[in-house]
Protein backbone atom coordinates (compact mmCIF):
# COMPACT_ATOMS: atom_id res chain seq x y z
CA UNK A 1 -54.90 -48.87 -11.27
CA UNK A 2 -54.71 -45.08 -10.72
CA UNK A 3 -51.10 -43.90 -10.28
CA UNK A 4 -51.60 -41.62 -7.05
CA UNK A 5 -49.16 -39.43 -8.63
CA UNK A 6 -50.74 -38.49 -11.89
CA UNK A 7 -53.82 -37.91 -10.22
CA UNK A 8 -52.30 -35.22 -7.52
CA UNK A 9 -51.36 -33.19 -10.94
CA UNK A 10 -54.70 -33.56 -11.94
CA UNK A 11 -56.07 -32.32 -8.87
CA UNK A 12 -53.65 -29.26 -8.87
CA UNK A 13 -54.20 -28.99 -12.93
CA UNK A 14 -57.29 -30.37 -14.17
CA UNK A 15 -59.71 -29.73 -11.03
CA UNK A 16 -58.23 -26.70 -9.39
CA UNK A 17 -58.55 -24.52 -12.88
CA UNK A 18 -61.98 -24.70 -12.95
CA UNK A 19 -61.79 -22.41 -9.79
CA UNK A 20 -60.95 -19.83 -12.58
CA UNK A 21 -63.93 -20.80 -14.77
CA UNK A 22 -66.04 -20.80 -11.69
CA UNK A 23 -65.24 -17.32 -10.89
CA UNK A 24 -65.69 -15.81 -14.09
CA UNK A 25 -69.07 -17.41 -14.66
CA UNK A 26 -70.91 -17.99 -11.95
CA UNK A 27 -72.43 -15.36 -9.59
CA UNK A 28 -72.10 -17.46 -6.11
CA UNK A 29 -68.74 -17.97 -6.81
CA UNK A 30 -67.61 -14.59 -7.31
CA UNK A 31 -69.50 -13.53 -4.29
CA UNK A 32 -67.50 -15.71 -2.48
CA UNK A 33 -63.90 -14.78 -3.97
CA UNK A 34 -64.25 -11.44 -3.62
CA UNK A 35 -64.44 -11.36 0.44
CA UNK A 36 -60.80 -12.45 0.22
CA UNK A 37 -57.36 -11.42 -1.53
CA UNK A 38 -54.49 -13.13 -1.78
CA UNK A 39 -52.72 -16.70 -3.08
CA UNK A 40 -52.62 -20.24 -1.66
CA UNK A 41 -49.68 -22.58 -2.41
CA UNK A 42 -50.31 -26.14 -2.90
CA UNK A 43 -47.18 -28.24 -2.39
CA UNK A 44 -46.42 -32.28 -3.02
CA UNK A 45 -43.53 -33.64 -1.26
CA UNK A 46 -40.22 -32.63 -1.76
CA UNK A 47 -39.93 -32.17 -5.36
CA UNK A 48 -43.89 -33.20 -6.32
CA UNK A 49 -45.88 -30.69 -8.31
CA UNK A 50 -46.68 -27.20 -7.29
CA UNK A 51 -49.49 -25.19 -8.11
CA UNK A 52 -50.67 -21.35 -6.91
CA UNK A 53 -54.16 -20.20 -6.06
CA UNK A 54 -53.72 -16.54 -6.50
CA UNK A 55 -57.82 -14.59 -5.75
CA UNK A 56 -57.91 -11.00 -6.48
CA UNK A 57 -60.67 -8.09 -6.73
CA UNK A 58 -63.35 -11.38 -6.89
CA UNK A 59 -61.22 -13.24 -10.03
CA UNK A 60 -59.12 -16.26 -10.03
CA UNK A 61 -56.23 -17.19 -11.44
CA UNK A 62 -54.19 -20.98 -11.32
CA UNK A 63 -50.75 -21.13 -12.24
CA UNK A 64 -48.58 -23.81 -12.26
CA UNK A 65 -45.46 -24.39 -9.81
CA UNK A 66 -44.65 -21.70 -6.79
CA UNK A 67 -45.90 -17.96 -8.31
CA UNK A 68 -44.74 -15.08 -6.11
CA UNK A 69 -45.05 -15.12 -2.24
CA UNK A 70 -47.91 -17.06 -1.42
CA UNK A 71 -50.44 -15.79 1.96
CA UNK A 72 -50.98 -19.40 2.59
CA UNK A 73 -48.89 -22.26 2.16
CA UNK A 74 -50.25 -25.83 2.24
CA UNK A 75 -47.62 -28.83 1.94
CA UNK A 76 -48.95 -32.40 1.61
CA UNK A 77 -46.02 -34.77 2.53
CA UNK A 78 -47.23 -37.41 0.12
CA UNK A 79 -49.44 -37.17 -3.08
CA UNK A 80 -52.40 -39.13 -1.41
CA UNK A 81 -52.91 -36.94 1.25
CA UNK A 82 -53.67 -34.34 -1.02
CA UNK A 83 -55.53 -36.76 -3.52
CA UNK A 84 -57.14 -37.57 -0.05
CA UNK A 85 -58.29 -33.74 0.76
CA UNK A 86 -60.28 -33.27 -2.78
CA UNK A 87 -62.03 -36.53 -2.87
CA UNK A 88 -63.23 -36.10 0.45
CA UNK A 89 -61.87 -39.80 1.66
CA UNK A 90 -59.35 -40.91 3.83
CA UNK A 91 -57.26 -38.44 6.30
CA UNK A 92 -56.29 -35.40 3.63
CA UNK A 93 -54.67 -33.01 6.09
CA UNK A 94 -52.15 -30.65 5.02
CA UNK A 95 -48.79 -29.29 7.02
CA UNK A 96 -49.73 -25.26 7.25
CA UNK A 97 -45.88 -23.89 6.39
CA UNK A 98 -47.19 -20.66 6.78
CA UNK A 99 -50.69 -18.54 6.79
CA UNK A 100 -51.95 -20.02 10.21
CA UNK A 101 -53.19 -16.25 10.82
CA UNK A 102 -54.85 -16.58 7.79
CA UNK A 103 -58.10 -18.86 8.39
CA UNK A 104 -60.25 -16.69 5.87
CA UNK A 105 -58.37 -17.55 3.13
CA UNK A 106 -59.07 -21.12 3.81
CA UNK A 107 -62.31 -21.03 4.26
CA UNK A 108 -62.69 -19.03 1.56
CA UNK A 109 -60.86 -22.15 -0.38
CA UNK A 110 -63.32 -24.56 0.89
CA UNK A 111 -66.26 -22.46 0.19
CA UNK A 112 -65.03 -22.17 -3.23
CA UNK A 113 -64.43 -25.92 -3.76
CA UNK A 114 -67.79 -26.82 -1.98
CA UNK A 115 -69.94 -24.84 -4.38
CA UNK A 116 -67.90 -26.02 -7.66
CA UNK A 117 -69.02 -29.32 -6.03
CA UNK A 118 -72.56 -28.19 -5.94
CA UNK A 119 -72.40 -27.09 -9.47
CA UNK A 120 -70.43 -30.57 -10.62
CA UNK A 121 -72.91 -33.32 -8.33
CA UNK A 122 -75.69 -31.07 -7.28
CA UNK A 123 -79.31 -31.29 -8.33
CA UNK A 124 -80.45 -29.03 -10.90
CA UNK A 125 -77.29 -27.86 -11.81
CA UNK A 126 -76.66 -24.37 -14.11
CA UNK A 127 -76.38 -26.92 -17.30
CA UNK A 128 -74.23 -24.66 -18.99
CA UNK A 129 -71.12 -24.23 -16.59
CA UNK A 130 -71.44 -27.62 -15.55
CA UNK A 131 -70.44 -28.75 -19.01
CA UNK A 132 -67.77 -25.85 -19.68
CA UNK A 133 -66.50 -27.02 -16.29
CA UNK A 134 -66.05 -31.20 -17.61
CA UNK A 135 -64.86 -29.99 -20.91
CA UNK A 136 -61.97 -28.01 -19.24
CA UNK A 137 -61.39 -30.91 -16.47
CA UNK A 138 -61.61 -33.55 -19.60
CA UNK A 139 -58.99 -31.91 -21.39
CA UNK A 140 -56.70 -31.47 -18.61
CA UNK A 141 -56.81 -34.91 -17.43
CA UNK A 142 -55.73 -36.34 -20.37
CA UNK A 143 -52.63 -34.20 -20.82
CA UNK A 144 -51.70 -34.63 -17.51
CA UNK A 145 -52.32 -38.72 -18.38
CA UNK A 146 -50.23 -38.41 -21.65
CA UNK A 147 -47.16 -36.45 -20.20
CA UNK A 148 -46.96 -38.07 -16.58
CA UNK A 149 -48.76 -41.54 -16.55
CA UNK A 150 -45.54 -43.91 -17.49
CA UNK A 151 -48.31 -46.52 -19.46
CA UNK A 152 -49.68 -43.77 -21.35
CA UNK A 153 -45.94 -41.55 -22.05
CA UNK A 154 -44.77 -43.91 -25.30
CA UNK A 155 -47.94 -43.62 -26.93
CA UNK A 156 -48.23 -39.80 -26.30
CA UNK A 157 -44.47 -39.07 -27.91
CA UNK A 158 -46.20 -41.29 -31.09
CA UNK A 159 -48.03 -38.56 -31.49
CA UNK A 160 -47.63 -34.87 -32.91
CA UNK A 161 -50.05 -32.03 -33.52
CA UNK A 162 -53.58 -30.72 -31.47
CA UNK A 163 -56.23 -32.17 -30.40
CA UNK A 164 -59.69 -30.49 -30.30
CA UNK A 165 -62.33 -31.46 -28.17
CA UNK A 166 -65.96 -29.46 -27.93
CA UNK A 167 -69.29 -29.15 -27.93
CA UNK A 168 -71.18 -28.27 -31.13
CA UNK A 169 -71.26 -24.23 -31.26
CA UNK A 170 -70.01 -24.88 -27.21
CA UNK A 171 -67.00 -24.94 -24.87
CA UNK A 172 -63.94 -26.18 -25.88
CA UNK A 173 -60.31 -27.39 -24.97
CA UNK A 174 -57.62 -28.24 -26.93
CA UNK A 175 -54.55 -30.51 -26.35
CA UNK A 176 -50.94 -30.08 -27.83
CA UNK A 177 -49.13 -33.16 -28.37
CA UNK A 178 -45.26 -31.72 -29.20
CA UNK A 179 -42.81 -35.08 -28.01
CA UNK A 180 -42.05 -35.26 -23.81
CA UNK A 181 -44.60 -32.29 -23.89
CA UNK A 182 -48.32 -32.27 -23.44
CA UNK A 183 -50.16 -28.87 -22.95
CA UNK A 184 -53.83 -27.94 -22.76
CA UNK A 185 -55.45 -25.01 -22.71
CA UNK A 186 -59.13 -23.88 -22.80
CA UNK A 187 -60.38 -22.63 -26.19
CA UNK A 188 -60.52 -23.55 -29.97
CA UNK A 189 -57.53 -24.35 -31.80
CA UNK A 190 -56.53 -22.62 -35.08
CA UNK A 191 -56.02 -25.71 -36.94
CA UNK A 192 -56.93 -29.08 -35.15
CA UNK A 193 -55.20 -32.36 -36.57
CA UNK A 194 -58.11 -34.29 -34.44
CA UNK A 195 -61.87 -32.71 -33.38
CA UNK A 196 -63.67 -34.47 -31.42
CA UNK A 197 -66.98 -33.12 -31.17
CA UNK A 198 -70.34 -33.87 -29.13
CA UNK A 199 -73.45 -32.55 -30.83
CA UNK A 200 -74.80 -31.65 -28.08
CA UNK A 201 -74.65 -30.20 -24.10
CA UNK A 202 -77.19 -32.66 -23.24
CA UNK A 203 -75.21 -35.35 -25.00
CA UNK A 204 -72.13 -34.58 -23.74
CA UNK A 205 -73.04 -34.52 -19.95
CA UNK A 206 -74.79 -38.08 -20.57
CA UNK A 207 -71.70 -38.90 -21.67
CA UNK A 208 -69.81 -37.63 -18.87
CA UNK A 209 -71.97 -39.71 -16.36
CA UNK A 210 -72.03 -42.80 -18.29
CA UNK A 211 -75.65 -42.48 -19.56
CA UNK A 212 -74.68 -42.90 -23.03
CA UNK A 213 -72.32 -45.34 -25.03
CA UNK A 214 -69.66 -43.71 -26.85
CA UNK A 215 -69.64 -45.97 -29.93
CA UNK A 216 -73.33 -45.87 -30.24
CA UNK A 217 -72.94 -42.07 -30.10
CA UNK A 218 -70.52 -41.87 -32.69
CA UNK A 219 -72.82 -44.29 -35.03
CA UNK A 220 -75.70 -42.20 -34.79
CA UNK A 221 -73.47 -39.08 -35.53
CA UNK A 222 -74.51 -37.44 -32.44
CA UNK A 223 -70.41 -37.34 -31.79
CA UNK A 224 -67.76 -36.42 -34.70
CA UNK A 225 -64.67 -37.52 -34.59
CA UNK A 226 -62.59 -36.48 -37.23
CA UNK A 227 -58.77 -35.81 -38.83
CA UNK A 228 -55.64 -37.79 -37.68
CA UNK A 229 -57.49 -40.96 -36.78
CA UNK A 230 -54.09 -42.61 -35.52
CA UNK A 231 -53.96 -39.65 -33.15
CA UNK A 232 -58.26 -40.72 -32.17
CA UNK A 233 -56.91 -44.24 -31.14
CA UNK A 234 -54.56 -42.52 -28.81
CA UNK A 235 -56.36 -39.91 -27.67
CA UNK A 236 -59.19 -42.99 -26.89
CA UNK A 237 -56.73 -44.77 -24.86
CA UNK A 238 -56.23 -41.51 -22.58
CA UNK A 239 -59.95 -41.37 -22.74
CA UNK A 240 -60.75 -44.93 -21.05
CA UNK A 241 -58.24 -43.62 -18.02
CA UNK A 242 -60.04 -40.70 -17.80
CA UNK A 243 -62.55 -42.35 -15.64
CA UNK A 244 -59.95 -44.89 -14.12
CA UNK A 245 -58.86 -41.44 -12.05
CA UNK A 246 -62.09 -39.58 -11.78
CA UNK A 247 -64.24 -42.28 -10.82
């Protein structure tokens, strides 16, 4: 059962960085960030997460918790409305606390988040950023699952050390596991304890969509798993939920 919760950090983690990705990376994108400057901030409740949305000179940036004096401020009275808003389901309306005079920004938001869609669910998709843009939102997920998902918070304080997970001569992301904290951050990691690695693009977006069995995968060798194996099991566990909250 997906704690609604965890999955607003995602959303405000996970899926809003790849608006950063998106920018740097794909042409459309860029086009469409540069009509606009300035920062959106995206609050939860009282004291839920915060995240800012700052665009400048066509480049993104996501930071976590309130950055500076937002243009646009968007509060979401309960997690599920704003899980509501980037699913697409159910009323997702936010309360405007301030930037009403600012529709462009907005739309410029929703242009953004319509074209990552595109690029995520669309036919014929740019291959390339489409898996960059699931290995960042993979890695994310699961440290926002290890440090905020009560089930899953035991088993990540078990653990100590990074986690690497890529794509053969690809994208990457790795995952810090240090105690109450759990960071991730794009990239290769000097000195992994875990890699988990898919041989190939291909392999790894058939993965993603649940074209290809995992096990079977990593019996044919066309997915390497290998170091701290204590830390795999784990990391598997956060794995399986992955899907649980971005079904």
């Amino acid at each position: 059962m997906r704690n609604e919760d965890v999955l607003a950090r995602i959303h405000l983690d996970a899926i809003l960085s790849n608006f950063e990705i998106l920018a740097q990376e794909d042409t459309q994108a860029r086009t469409i960030a540069e009509s606009w400057n300035g920062s959106i901030l995206f609050m939860v409740g009282v004291a839920g997460p915060r995240a800012t949305l700052d665009i400048s000179s066509s480049g993104i940036k996501v930071m976590p918790g309130k950055v500076g004096e937002a243009d646009i401020v968007l509060f979401f009275p309960t997690a599920k409305l704003l899980n509501n808003m980037f699913t697409g389901t159910g009323v997702g309306f936010p309360v405007p606390l301030k930037g009403l005079t600012k529709a462009k920004g907005l739309i410029v938001f929703m242009k953004l988040a319509k074209r990552m869609e595109a690029v995520l669910k669309g036919e014929n998709p740019p291959k390339a950023l489409k898996a960059k843009l699931l290995v960042n939102t993979l890695g994310r997920t699961i440290a926002v699952i290890a440090a905020y998902e009560p089930e899953s918070m035991a088993a990540a304080r078990s653990i100590r050390g990074v986690t690497e997970l890529r794509i053969k001569n690809g994208p990457a992301v790795n995952i810090t596991f240090a105690g109450e904290s759990v960071t991730a951050r794009g990239g290769n990691a000097p000195d992994p304890d875990l890699i988990m690695e898919f041989g190939t693009q291909d392999l790894f977006l058939d993965l993603a969509e649940d074209k290809v069995d995992v096990f079977a995968a990593i019996c044919l060798e066309d997915m390497l798993l290998q170091g701290d194996l204590h830390m795999g099991d784990v990391v598997n566990t956060f794995l399986d939920k992955v899907s649980v909250y971005l079904q």
